[in-house]
Structure formats: structure tokens, C-alpha cells
Protein backbone atom coordinates (compact mmCIF):
# COMPACT_ATOMS: atom_id res chain seq x y z
CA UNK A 1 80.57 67.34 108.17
CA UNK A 2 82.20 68.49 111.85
CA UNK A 3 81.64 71.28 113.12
CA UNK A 4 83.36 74.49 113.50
CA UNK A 5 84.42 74.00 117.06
CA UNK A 6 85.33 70.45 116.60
CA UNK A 7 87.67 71.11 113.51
CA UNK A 8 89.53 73.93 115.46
CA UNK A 9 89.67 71.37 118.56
CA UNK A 10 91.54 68.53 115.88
CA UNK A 11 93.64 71.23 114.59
CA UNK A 12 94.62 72.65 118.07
CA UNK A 13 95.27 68.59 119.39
CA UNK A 14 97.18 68.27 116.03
CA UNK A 15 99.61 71.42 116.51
CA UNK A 16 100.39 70.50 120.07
CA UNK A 17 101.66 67.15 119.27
CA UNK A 18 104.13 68.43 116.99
CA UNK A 19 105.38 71.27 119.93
CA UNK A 20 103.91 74.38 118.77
CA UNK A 21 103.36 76.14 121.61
CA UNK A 22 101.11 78.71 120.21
CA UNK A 23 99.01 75.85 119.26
CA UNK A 24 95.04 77.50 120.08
CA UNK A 25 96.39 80.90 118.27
CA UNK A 26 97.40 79.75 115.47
CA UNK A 27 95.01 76.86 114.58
CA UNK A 28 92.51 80.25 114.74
CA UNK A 29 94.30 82.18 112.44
CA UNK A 30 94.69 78.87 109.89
CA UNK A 31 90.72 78.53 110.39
CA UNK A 32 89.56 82.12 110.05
CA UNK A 33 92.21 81.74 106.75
CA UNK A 34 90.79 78.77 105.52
CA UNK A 35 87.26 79.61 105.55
CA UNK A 36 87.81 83.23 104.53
CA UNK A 37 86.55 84.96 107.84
CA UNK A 38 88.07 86.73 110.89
CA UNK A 39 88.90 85.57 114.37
CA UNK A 40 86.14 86.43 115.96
CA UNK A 41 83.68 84.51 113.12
CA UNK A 42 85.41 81.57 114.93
CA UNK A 43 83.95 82.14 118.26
CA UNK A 44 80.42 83.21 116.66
CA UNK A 45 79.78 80.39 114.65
CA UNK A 46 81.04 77.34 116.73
CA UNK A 47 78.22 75.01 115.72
CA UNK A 48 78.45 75.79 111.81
CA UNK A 49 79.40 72.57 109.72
CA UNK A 50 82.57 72.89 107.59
CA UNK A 51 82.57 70.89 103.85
CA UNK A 52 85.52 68.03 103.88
CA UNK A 53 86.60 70.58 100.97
CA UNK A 54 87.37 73.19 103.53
CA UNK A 55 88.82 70.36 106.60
CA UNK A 56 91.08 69.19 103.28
CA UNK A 57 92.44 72.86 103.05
CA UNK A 58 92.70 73.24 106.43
CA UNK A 59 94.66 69.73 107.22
CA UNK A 60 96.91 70.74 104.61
CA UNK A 61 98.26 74.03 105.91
CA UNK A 62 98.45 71.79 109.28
CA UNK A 63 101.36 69.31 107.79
CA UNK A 64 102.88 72.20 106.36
CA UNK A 65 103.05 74.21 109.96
CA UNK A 66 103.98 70.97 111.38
CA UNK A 67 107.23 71.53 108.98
CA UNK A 68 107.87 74.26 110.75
CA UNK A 69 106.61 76.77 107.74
CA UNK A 70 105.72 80.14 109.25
CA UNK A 71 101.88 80.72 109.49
CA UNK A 72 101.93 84.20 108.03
CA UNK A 73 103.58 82.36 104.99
CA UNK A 74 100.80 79.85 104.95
CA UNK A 75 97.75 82.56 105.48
CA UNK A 76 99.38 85.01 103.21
CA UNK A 77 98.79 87.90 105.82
CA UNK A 78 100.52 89.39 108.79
CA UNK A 79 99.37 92.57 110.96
CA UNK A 80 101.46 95.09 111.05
CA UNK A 81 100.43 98.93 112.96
CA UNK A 82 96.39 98.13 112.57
CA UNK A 83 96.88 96.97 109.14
CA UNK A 84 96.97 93.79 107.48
CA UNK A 85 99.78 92.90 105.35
CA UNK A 86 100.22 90.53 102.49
CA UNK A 87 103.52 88.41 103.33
CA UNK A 88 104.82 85.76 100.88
CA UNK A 89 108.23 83.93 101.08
CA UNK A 90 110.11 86.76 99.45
CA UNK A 91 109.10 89.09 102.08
CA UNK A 92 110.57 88.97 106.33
CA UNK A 93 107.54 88.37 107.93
CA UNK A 94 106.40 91.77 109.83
CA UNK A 95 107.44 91.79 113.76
CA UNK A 96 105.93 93.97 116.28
CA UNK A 97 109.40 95.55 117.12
CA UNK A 98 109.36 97.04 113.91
CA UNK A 99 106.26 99.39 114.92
CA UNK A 100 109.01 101.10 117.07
CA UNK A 101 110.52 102.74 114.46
CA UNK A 102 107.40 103.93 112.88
CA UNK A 103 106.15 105.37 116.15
CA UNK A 104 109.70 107.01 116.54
CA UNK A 105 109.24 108.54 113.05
CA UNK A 106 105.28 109.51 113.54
CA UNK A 107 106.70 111.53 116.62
CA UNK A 108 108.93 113.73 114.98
CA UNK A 109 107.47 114.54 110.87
CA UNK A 110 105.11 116.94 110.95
CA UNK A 111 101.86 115.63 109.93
CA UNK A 112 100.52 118.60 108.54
CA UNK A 113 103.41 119.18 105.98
CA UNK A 114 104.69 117.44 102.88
CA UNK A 115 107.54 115.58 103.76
CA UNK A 116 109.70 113.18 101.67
CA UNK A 117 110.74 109.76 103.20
CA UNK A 118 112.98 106.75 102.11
CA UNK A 119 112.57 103.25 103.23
CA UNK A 120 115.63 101.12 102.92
CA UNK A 121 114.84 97.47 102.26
CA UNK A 122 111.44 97.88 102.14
CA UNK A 123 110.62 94.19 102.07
CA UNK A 124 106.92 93.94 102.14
CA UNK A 125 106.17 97.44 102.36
CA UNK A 126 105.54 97.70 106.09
CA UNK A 127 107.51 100.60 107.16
CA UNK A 128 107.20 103.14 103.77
CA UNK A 129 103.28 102.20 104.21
CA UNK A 130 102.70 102.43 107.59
CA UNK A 131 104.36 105.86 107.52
CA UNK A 132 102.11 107.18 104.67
CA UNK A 133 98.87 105.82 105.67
CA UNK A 134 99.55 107.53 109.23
CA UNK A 135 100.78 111.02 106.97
CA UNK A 136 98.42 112.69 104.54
CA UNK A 137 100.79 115.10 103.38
CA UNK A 138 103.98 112.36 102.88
CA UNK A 139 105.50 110.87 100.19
CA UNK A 140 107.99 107.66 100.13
CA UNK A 141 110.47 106.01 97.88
CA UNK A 142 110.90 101.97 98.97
CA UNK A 143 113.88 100.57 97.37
CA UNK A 144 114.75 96.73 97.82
CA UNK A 145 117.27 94.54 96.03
CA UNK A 146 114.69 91.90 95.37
CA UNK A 147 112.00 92.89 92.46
CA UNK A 148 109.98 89.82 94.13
CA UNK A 149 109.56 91.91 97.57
CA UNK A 150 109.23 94.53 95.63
CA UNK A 151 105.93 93.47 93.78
CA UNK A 152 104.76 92.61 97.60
CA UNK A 153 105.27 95.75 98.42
CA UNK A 154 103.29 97.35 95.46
CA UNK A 155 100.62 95.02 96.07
CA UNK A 156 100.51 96.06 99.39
CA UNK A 157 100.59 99.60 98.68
CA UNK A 158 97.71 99.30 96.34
CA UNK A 159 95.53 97.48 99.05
CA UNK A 160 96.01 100.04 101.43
CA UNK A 161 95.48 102.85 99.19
CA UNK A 162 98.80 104.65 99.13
CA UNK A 163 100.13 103.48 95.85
CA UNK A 164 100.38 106.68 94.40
CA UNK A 165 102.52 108.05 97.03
CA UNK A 166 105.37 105.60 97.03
CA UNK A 167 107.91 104.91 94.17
CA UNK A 168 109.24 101.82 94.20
CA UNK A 169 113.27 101.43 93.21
CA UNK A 170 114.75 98.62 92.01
CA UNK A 171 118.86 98.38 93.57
CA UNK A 172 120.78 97.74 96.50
CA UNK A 173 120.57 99.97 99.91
CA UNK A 174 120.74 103.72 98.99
CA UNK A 175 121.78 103.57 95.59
CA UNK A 176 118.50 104.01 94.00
CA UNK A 177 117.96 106.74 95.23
CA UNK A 178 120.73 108.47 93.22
CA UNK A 179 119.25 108.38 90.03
CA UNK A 180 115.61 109.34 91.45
CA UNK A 181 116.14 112.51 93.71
CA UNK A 182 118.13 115.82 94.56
CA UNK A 183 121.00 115.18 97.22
CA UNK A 184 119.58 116.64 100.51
CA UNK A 185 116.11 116.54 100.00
CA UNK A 186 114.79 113.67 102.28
CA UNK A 187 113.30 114.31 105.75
CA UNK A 188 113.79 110.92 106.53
CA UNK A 189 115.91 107.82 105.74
CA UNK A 190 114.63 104.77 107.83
CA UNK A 191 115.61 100.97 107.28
CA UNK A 192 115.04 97.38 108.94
CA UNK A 193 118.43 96.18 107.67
CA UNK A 194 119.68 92.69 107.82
CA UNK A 195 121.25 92.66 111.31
CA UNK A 196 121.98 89.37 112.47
CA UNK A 197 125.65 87.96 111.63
CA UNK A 198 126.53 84.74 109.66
CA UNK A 199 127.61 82.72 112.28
CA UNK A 200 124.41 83.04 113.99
CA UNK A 201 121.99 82.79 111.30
CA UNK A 202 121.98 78.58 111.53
CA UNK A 203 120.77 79.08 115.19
CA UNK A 204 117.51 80.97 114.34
CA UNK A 205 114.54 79.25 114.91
CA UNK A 206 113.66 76.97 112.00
CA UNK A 207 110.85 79.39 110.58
CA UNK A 208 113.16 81.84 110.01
CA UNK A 209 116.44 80.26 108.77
CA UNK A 210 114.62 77.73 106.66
CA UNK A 211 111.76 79.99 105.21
CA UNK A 212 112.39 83.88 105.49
CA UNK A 213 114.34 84.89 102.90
CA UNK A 214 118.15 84.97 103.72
CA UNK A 215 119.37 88.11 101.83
CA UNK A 216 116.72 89.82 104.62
CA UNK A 217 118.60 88.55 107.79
CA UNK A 218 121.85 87.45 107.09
CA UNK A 219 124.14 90.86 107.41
CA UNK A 220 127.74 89.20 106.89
CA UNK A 221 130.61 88.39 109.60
CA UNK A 222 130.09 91.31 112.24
CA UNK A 223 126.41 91.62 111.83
CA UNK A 224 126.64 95.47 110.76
CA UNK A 225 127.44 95.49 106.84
CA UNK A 226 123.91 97.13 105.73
CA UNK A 227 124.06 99.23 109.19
CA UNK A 228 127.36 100.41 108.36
CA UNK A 229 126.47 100.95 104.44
CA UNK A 230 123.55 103.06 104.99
CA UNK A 231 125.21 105.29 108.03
CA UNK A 232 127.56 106.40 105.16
CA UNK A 233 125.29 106.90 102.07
CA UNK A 234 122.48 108.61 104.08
CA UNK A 235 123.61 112.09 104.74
CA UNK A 236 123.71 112.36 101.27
CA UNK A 237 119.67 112.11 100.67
CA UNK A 238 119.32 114.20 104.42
CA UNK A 239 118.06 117.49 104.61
CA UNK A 240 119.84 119.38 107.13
CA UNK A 241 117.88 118.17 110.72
CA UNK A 242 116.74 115.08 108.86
CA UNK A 243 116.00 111.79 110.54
CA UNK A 244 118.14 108.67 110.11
CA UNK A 245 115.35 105.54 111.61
CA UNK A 246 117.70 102.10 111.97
CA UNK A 247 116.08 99.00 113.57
CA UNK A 248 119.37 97.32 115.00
CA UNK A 249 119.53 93.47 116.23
CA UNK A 250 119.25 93.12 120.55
CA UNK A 251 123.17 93.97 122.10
CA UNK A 252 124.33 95.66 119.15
CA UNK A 253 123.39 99.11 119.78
CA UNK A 254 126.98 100.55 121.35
CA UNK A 255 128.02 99.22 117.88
CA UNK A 256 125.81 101.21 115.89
CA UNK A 257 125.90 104.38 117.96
CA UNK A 258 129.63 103.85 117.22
CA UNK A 259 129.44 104.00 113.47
CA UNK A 260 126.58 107.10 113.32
CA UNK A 261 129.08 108.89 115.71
CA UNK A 262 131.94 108.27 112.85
CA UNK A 263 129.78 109.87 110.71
CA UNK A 264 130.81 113.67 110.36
CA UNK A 265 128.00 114.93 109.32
CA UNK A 266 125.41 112.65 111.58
CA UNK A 267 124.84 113.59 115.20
CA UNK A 268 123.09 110.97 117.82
CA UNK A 269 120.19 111.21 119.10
CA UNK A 270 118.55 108.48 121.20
CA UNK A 271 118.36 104.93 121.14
CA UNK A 272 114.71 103.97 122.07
CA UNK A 273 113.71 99.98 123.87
CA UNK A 274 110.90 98.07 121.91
CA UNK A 275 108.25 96.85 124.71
CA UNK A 276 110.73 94.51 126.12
CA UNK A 277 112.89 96.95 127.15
CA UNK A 278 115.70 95.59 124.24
CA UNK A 279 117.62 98.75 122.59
CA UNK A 280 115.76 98.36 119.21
CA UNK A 281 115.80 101.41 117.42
CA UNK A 282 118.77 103.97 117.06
CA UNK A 283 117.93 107.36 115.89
CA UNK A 284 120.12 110.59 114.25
CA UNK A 285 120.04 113.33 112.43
CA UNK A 286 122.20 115.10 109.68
CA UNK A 287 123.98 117.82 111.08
CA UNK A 288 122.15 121.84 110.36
């Protein structure tokens, strides 16, 4: 049987010949997957002998990176704001941009007061969650098209703990919302729409144009369809002085500013950089 250190050494050589770049990361994240431990077991246990059951598992996730399939897909976990996620193919795999928006939000709910928040495209949870976990007193609905990322989410929810503060809806963008609560009662609508435009969706790297799901990335001709879509059916959920949270695609955000200042009863109010200094996350609020 080889050792610990030797089978993360094969799995590193084998990632580099087929250009991963991240090769030593993510061989450690296949590992600690495979054999059911963390990152840092890894480092502890370098001399422990692994079954040919377990190199098997492990060689096998290895073709399938080699194929370009994202390793949160094939470890069934992402971190996302100190927690860990479950991710499957019907679910965009959490980025760390997206914490932007929750820290945005976090800064300006109060976090000793019940407050109602809606998540837009919830995917896998990550945003509705996050926001809860971080609020004692808040309560979410997560609506999503898909009822597969939906059951990701709910999953997600229920390993974290907050599953009896979110409702999960069933429909496209805002709508189901309509059925489910009282026009301008929301403190917060917040969304990681699709934002990247058809044309440019076949020049994504291969994990995400082959493997993410489409219907989470592809946002039509101009890029702004959802964008524009939820600008108009948000002030409806709004409290007066209620928060509108959009993640927005790098270059686009003179675009989006545009269509919240359209919006009578929407007023602007920043546009805040991720870490790289990109224009990542435009904020507004429905008009007192």
C-alpha cells in the first residue's frame, strides 16, 4: 500500500501533466475528499498507508479533473463565508466574489431585529444561508427556477441549521414571491443573477461552460436580462429604505447603475470592488 505522501506526490505529478496549474491544491482537496478527512490530516499523517480501494477512488476523480470537471463537483463541497457548502452539477459553484454582497448586506440589516430577506436565484443556497447563519433574528425566502438547485439548497440549509428560517419557492426571478408575501414587506432583495452574455459564454473556461449549469450564467444577448428583470419587479417586495444586493459581471456596472437609475422608485447607492478592485456589487434602495 503507498503511503499518504507518496499518493498525493502521484496525484500532484499526474495533475501537472495535464496543465492544471493549481495542481498541489487541488490533489489535497481530492485526498482529504477521498479519505474523508481535512487538509490539514494530509500534512499530519504523511507516512499512513492508503488501501488500493482508496488510490482506486482517488485515481478516478484524477481522470475526471483531467477532463476538465470542476473539483468542487467532484468533492461535492465548496467553502463559501466559513462554511462548507454542498455543490452538485445543478448548482454554480460558490466564488469568493460572491462574499461581497453578503458583507455589503451584513453591514447595513440590523442584527438585532427581525428582518425579512429574498434571495433571487438562490442556486445552492449560499447567499439566503450565509445571511441567516450571520442574523439570529432574519428570515429568507430562496426562490430558483430549477427544483434540482433547489433541493441543494434545502440540503444545505438543513446542514447548517437554518432550515426553518428559509422558504424555498419554486418559479422564475421574483415571481414567487407574489403568491408568498405582502407587497412592501422585504428589507432586502439580493441576487447573483446570470450576468455573462451569449456570445461570450463559449469562451469561459471549460469548467464552467461545459459543467456549471447554463441557465446559471448565460443571461441572453446584452448580458443584463435577469439584471434588468429584477431592477423592475423588486420595488414591489421593498419596504420603503429597503436594500436591492446585485452581483453584476466585471465592466458592466455603468450598465446596471443605468437601469436602477430608470427605476422611479429605486435610488443608487454605491457600487462596491470585490478584493481585486473589479466593480462587483451594485447596491440601492427603494425610495422612503
Amino acid at each position: 500500500m503507498p503511503a499518504l505522501r507518496d499518493l498525493l506526490a502521484e496525484a500532484v505529478l499526474f495533475l501537472k501533466a495535464s496543465d492544471l496549474p493549481d495542481a498541489l491544491l487541488e490533489a489535497e482537496i481530492l485526498l482529504a475528499h477521498v479519505l474523508r478527512a481535512d487538509r490539514l490530516y494530509l500534512h499530519a499523517h504523511p507516512d499512513q498507508e492508503i488501501p488500493e480501494s482508496a488510490r482506486a477512488e482517488m485515481l478516478a476523480l484524477l481522470r475526471r479533473r483531467s477532463r476538465r470537471e470542476p473539483v468542487a463537483y467532484l468533492s461535492g463541497g465548496r467553502e463559501f463565508f466559513g462554511r462548507v457548502f454542498a455543490v452538485t452539477p445543478a448548482v454554480l459553484i460558490p466564488r469568493p466574489e460572491t462574499e461581497i454582497l453578503v458583507e455589503c448586506l451584513l453591514k447595513r440589516l440590523p442584527r438585532n431585529c427581525p428582518t425579512a430577506i429574498a434571495d433571487i436565484g438562490t442556486g445552492s443556497g449560499i447567499i439566503a444561508i450565509s445571511l441567516v447563519a450571520e442574523l439570529p433574528l432574519a428570515r429568507a425566502y430562496a426562490a430558483d427556477l430549477s427544483p434540482d438547485a433547489l433541493e441543494v439548497a434545502h440540503l444545505n440549509a438543513r446542514n447548517l441549521g437554518v432550515e426553518n428560517r428559509i422558504v424555498f419557492l419554486q418559479g422564475d426571478l421574483c415571481h414567487p414571491l407574489e403568491s408568498m408575501i405582502e407587497d412592501h414587506s422585504l428589507d432586502a432583495v439580493c441576487s447573483n443573477p446570470p450576468y455573462i452574455p451569449t456570445s461570450r459564454v463559449e469562451m469561459l473556461e471549460p469548467e464552467i461552460r461545459n459543467w456549471e449549469p447554463r441557465m446559471a450564467i448565460d443571461a441572453g444577448a446584452d448580458g443584463t436580462a435577469p439584471t434588468r428583470q429584477i431592477i423592475a419587479q423588486a420595488p414591489r417586495f421593498l419596504k420603503p429604505g429597503g436594500w436591492l444586493a446585485l452581483e453584476m459581471e466585471a465592466g458592466s456596472s455603468e450598465a446596471v447603475a443605468a437601469l436602477i437609475l430608470a427605476e422611479d422608485e429605486l435610488e443608487m447607492e454605491a457600487v462596491v470592488p470585490d478584493l481585486a478592485g473589479i466593480e462587483r456589487v451594485a447596491l440601492a434602495r427603494r425610495r422612503r
